[in-house]
PDB file of N, CA and C in Angstrom:
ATOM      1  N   UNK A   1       3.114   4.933 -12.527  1.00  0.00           N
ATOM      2  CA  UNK A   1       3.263   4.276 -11.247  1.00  0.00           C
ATOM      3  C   UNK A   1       4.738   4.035 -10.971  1.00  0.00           C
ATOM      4  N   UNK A   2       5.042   4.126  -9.748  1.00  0.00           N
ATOM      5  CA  UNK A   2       6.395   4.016  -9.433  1.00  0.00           C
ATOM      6  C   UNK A   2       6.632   2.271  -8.547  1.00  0.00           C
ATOM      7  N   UNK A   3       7.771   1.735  -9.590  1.00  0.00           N
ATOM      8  CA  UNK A   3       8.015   0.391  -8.866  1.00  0.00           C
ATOM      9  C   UNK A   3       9.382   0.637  -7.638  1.00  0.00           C
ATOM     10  N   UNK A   4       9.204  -0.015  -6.474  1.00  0.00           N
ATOM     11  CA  UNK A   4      10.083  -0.147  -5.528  1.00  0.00           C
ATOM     12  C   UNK A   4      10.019  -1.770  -5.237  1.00  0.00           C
ATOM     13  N   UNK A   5      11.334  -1.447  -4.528  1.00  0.00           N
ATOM     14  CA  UNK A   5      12.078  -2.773  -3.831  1.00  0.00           C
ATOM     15  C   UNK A   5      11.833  -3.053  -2.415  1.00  0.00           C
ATOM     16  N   UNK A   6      10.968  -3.767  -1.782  1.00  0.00           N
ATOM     17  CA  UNK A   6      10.684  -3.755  -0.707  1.00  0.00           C
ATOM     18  C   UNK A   6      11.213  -5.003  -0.156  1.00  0.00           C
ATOM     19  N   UNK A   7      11.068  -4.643   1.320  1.00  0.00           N
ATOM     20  CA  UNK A   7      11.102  -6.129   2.158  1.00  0.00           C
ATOM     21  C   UNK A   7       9.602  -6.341   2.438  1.00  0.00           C
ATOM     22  N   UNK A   8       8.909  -7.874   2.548  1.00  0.00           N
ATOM     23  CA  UNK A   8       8.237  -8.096   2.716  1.00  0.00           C
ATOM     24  C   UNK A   8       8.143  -8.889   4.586  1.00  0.00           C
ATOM     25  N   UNK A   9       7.141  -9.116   5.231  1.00  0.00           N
ATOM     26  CA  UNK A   9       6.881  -9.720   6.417  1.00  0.00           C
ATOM     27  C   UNK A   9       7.977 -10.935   6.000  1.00  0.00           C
ATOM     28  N   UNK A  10       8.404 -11.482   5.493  1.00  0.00           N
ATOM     29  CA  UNK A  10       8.967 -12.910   5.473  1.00  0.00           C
ATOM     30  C   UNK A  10       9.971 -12.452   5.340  1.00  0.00           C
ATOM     31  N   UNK A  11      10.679 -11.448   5.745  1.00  0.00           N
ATOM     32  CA  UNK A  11      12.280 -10.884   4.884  1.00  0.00           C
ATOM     33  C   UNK A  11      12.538 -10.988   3.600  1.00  0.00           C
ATOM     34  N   UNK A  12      11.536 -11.443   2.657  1.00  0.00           N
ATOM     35  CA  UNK A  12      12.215 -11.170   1.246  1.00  0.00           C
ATOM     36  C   UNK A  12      12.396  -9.964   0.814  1.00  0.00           C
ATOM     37  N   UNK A  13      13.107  -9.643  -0.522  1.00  0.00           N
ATOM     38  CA  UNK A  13      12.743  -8.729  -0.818  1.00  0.00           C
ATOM     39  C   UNK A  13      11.697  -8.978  -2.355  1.00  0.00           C
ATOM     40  N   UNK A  14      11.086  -7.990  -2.656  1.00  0.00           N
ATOM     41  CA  UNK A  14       9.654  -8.281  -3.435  1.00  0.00           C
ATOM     42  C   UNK A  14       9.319  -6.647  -4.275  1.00  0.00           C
ATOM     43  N   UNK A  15       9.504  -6.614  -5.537  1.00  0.00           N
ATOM     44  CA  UNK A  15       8.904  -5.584  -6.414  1.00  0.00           C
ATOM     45  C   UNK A  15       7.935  -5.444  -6.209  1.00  0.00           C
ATOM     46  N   UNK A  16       7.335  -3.982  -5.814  1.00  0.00           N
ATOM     47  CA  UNK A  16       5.700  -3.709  -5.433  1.00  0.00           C
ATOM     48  C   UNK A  16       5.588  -2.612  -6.753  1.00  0.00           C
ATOM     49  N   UNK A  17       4.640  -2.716  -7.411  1.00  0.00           N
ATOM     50  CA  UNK A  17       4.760  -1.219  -8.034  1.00  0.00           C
ATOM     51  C   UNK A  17       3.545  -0.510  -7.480  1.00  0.00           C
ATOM     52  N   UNK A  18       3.617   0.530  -6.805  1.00  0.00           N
ATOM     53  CA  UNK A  18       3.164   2.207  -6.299  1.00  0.00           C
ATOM     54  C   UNK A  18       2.234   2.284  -6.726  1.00  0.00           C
ATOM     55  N   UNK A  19       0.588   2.320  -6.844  1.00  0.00           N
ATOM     56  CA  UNK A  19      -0.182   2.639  -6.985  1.00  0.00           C
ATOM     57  C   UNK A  19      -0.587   4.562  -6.956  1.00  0.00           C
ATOM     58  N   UNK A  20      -0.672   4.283  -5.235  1.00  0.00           N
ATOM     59  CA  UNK A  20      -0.977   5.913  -4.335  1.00  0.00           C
ATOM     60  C   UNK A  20      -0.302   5.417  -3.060  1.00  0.00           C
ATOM     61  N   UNK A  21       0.119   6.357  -2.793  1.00  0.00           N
ATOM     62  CA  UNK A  21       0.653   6.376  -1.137  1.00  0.00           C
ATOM     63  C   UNK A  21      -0.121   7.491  -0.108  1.00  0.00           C
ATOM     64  N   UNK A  22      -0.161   7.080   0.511  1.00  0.00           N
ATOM     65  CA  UNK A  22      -0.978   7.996   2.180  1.00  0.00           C
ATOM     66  C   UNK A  22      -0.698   8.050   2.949  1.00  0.00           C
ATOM     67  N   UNK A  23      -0.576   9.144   4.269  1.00  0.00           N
ATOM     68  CA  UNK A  23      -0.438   9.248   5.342  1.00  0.00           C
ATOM     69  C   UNK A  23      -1.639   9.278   6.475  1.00  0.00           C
ATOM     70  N   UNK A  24      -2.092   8.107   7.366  1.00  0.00           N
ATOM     71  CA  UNK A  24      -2.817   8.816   8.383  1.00  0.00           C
ATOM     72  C   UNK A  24      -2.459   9.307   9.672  1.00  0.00           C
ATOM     73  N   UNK A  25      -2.506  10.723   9.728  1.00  0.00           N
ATOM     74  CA  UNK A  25      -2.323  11.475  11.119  1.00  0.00           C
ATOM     75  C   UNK A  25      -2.257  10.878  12.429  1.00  0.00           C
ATOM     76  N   UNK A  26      -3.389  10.184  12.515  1.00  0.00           N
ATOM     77  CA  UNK A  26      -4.085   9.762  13.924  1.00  0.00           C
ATOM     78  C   UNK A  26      -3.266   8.204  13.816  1.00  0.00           C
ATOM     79  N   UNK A  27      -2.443   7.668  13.312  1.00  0.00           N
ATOM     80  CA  UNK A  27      -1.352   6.677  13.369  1.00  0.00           C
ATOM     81  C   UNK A  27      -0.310   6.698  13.640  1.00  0.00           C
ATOM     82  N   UNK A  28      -0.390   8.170  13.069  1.00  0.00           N
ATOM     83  CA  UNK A  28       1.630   8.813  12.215  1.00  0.00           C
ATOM     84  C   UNK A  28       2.139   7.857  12.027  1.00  0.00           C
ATOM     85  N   UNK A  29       1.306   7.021  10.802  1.00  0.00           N
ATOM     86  CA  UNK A  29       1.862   5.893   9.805  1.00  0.00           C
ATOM     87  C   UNK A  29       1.537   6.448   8.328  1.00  0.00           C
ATOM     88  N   UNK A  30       2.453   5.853   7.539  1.00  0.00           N
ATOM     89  CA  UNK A  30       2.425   5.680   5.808  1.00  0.00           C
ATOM     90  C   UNK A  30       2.024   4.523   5.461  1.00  0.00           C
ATOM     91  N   UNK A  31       1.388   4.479   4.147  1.00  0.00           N
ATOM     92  CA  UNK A  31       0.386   3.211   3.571  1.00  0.00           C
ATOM     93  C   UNK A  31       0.804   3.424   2.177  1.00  0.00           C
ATOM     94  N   UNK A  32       0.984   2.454   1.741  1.00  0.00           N
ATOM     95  CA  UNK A  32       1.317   2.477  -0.055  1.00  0.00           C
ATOM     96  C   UNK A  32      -0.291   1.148  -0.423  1.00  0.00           C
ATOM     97  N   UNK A  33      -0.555   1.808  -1.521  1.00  0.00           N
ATOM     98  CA  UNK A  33      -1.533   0.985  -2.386  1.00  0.00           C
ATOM     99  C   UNK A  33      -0.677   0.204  -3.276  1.00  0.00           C
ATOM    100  N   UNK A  34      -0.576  -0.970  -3.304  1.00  0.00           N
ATOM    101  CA  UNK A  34       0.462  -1.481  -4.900  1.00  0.00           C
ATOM    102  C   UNK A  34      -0.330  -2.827  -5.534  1.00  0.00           C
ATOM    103  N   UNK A  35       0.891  -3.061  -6.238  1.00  0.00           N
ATOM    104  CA  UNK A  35       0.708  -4.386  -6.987  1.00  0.00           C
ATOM    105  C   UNK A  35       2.463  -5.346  -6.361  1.00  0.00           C
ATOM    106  N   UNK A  36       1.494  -6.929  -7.118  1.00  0.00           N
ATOM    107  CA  UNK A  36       2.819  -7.275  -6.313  1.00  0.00           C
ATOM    108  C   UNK A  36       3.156  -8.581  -7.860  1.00  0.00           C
ATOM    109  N   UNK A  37       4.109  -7.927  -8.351  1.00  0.00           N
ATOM    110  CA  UNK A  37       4.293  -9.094  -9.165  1.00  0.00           C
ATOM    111  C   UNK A  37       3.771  -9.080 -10.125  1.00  0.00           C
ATOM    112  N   UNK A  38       2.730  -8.549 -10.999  1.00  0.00           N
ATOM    113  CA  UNK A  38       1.851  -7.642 -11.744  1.00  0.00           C
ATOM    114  C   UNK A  38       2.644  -7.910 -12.908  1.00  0.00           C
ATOM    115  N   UNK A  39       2.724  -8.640 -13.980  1.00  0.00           N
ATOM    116  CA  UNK A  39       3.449  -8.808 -15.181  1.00  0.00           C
ATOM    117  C   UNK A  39       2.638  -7.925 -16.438  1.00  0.00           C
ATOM    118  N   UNK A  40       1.197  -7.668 -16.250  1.00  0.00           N
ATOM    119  CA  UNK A  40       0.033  -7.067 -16.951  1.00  0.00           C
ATOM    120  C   UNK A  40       0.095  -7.853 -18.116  1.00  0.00           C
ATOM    121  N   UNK A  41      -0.043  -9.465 -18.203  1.00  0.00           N
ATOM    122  CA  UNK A  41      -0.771 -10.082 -18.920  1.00  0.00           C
ATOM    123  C   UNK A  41      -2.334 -10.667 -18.305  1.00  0.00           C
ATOM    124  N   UNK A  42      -2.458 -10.546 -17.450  1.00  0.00           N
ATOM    125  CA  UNK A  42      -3.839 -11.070 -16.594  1.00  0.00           C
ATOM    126  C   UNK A  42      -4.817  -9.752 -16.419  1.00  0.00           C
ATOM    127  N   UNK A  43      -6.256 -10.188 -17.230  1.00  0.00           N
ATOM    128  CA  UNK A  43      -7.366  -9.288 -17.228  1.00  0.00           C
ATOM    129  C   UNK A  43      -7.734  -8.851 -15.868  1.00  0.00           C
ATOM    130  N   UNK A  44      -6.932  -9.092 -14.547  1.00  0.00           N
ATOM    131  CA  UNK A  44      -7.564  -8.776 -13.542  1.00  0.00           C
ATOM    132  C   UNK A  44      -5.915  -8.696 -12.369  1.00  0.00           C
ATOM    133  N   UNK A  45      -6.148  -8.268 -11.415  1.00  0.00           N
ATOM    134  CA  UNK A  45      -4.929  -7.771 -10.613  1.00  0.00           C
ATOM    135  C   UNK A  45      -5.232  -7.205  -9.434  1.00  0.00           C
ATOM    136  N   UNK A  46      -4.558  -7.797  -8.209  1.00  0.00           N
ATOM    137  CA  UNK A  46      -4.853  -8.219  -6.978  1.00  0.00           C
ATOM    138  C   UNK A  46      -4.322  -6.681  -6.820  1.00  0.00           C
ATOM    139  N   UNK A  47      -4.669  -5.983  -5.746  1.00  0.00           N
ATOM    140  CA  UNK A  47      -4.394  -4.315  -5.394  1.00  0.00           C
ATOM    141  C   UNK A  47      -4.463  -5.005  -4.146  1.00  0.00           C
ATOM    142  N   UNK A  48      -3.195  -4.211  -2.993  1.00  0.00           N
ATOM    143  CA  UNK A  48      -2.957  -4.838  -1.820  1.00  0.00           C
ATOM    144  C   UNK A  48      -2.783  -3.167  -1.097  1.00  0.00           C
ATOM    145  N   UNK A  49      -2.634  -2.993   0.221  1.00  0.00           N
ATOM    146  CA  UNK A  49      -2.533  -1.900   0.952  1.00  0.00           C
ATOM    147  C   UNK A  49      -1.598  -2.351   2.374  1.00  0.00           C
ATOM    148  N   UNK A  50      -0.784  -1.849   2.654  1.00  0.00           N
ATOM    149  CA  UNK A  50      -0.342  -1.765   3.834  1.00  0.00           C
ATOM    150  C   UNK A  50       0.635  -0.938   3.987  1.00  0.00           C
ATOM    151  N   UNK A  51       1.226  -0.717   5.487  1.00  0.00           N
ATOM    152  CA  UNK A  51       1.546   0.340   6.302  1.00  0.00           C
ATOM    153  C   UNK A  51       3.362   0.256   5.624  1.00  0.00           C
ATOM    154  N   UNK A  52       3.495   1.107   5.598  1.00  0.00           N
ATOM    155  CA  UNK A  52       5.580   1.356   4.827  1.00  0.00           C
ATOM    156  C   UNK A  52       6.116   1.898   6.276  1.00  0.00           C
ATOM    157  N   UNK A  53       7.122   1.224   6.056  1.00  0.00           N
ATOM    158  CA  UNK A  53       8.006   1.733   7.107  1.00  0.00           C
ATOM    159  C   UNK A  53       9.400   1.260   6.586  1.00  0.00           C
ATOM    160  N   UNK A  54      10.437   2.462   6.979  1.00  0.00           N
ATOM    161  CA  UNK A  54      11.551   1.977   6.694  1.00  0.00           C
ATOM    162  C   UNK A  54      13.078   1.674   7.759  1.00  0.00           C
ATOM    163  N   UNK A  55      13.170   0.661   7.825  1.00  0.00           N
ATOM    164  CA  UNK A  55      14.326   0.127   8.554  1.00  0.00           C
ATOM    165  C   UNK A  55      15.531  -0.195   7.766  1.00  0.00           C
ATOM    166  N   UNK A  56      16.370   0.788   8.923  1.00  0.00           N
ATOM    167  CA  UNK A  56      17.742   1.013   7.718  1.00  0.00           C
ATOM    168  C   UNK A  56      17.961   1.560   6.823  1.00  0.00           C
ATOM    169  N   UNK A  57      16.603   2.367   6.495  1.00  0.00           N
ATOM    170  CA  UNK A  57      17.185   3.660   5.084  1.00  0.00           C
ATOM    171  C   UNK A  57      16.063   2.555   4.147  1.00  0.00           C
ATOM    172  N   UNK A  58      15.864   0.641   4.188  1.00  0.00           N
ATOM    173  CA  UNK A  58      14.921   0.434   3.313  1.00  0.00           C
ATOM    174  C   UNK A  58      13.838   0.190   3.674  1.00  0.00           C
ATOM    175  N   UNK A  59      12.924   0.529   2.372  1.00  0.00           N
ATOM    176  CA  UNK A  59      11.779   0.268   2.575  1.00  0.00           C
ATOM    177  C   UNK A  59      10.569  -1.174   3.059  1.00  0.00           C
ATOM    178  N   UNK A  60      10.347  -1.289   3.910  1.00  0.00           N
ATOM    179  CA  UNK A  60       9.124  -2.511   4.245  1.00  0.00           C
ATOM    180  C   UNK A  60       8.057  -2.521   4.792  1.00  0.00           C
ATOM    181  N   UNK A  61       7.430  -3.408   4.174  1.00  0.00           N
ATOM    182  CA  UNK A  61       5.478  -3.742   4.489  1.00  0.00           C
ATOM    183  C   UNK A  61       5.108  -4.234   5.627  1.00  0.00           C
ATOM    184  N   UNK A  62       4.223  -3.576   6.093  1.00  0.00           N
ATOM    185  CA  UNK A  62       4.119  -4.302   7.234  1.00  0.00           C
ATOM    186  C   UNK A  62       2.308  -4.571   7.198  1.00  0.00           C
ATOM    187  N   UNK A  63       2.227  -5.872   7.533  1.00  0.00           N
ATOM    188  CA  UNK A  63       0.351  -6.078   7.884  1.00  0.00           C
ATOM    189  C   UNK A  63      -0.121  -4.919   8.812  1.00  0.00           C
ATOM    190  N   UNK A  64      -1.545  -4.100   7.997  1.00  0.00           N
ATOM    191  CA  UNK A  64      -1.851  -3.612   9.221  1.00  0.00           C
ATOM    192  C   UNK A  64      -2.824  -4.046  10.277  1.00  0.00           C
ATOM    193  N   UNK A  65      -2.732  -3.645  11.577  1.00  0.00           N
ATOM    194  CA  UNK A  65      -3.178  -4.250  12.633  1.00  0.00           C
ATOM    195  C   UNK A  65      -4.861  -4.420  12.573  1.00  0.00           C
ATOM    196  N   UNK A  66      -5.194  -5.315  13.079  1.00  0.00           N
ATOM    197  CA  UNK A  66      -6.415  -5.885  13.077  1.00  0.00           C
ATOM    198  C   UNK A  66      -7.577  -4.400  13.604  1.00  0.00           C
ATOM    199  N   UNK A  67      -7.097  -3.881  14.382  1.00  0.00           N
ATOM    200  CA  UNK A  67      -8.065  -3.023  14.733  1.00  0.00           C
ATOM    201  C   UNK A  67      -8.070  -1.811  14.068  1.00  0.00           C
ATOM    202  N   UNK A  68      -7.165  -1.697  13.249  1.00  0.00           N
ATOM    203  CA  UNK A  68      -6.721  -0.248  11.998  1.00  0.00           C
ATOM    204  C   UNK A  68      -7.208  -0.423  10.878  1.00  0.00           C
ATOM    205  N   UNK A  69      -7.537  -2.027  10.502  1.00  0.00           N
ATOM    206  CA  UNK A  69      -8.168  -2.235   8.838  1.00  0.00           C
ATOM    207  C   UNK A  69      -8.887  -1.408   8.750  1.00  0.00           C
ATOM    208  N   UNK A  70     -10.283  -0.871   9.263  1.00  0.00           N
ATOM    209  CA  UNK A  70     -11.567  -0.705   9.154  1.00  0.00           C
ATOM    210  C   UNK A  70     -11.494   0.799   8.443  1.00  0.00           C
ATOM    211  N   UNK A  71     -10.159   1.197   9.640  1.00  0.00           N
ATOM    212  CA  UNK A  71     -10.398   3.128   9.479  1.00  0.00           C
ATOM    213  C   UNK A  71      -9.555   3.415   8.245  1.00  0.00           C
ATOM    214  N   UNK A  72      -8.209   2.383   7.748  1.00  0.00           N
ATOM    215  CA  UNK A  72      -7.431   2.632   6.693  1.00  0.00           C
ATOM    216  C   UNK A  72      -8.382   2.055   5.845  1.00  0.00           C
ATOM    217  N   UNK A  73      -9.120   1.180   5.798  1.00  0.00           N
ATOM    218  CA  UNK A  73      -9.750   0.863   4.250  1.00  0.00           C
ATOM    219  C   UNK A  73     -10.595   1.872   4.293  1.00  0.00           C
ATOM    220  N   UNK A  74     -11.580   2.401   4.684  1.00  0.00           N
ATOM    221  CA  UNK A  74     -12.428   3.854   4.825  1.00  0.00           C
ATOM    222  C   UNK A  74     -11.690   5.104   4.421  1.00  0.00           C
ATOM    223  N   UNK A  75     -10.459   5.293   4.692  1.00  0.00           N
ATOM    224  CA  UNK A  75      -9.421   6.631   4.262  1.00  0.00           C
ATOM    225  C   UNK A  75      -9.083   6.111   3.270  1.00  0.00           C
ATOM    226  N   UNK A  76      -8.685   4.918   2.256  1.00  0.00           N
ATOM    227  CA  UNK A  76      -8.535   5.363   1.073  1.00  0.00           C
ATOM    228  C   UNK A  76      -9.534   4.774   0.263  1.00  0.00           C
ATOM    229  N   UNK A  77     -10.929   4.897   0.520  1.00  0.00           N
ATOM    230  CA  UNK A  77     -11.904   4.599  -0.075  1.00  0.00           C
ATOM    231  C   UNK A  77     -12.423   6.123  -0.380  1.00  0.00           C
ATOM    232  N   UNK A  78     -12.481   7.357   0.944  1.00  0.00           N
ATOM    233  CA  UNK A  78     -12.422   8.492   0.607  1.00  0.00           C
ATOM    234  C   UNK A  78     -11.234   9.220  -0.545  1.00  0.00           C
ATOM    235  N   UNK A  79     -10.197   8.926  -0.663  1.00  0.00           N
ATOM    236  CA  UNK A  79      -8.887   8.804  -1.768  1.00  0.00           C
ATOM    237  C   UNK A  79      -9.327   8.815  -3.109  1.00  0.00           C
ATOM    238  N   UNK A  80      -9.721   7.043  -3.557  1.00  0.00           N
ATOM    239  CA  UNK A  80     -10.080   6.683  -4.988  1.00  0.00           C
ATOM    240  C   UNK A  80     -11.525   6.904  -5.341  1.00  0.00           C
ATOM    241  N   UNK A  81     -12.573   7.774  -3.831  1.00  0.00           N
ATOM    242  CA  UNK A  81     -13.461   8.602  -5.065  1.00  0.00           C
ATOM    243  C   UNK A  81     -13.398   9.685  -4.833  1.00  0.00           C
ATOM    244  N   UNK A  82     -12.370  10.308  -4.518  1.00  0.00           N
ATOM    245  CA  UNK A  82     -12.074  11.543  -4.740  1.00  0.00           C
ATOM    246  C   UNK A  82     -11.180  11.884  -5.953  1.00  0.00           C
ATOM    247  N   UNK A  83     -10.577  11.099  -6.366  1.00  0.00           N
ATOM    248  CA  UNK A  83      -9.466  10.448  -7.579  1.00  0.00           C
ATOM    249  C   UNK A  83     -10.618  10.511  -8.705  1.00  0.00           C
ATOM    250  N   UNK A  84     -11.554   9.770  -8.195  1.00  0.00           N
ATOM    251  CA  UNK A  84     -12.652   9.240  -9.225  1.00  0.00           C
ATOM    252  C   UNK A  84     -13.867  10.331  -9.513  1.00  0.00           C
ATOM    253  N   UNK A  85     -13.574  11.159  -8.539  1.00  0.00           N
ATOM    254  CA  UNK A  85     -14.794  12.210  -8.609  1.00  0.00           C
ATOM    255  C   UNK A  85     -16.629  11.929  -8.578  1.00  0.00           C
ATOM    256  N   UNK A  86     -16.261  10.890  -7.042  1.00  0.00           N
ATOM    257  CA  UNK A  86     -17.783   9.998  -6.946  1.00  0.00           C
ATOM    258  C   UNK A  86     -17.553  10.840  -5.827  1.00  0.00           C
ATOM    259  N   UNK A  87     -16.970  12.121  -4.902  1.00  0.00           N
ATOM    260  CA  UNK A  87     -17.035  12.617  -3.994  1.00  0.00           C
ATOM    261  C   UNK A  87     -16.941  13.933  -4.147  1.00  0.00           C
TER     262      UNK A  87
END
């Protein structure tokens, strides 16, 4: 997995590490799957998704829009069982 330096909605900046990244067409947006803060002592670990965009050459997260959840959580649900070979 690849860790990056992002800006987050609040202007911080915030280590995400890279899960999978995606493109959907019908947006012409990018989506990174990550972790946020992820030390991997905890039996369990929050997996987050949202839209990348970069301002200024860096990279940042942006919430995606209320009416886009439905079709981006569905596109990379097709992703991780295709990854998984449940498809």
């Amino acid at each position: 997995m690849n860790k990056l330096e992002v800006i987050n909605e609040d202007g911080e900046k915030v280590l995400v590490e890279i899960i999978v990244s995606f493109s959907i067409e019908e947006f012409n947006k990018n989506y990174i799957v990550y972790t946020l803060n992820d030390r991997g002592d905890s039996p369990t670990v929050t997996v987050l998704i949202s839209e990348i965009v970069y301002q200024n050459d860096k990279p940042k997260i942006v919430v995606i829009p209320e009416n886009e959840i439905s079709f981006v959580l569905n596109f990379y649900d097709n992703i991780r069982d295709s990854i998984a070979g449940e498809r």
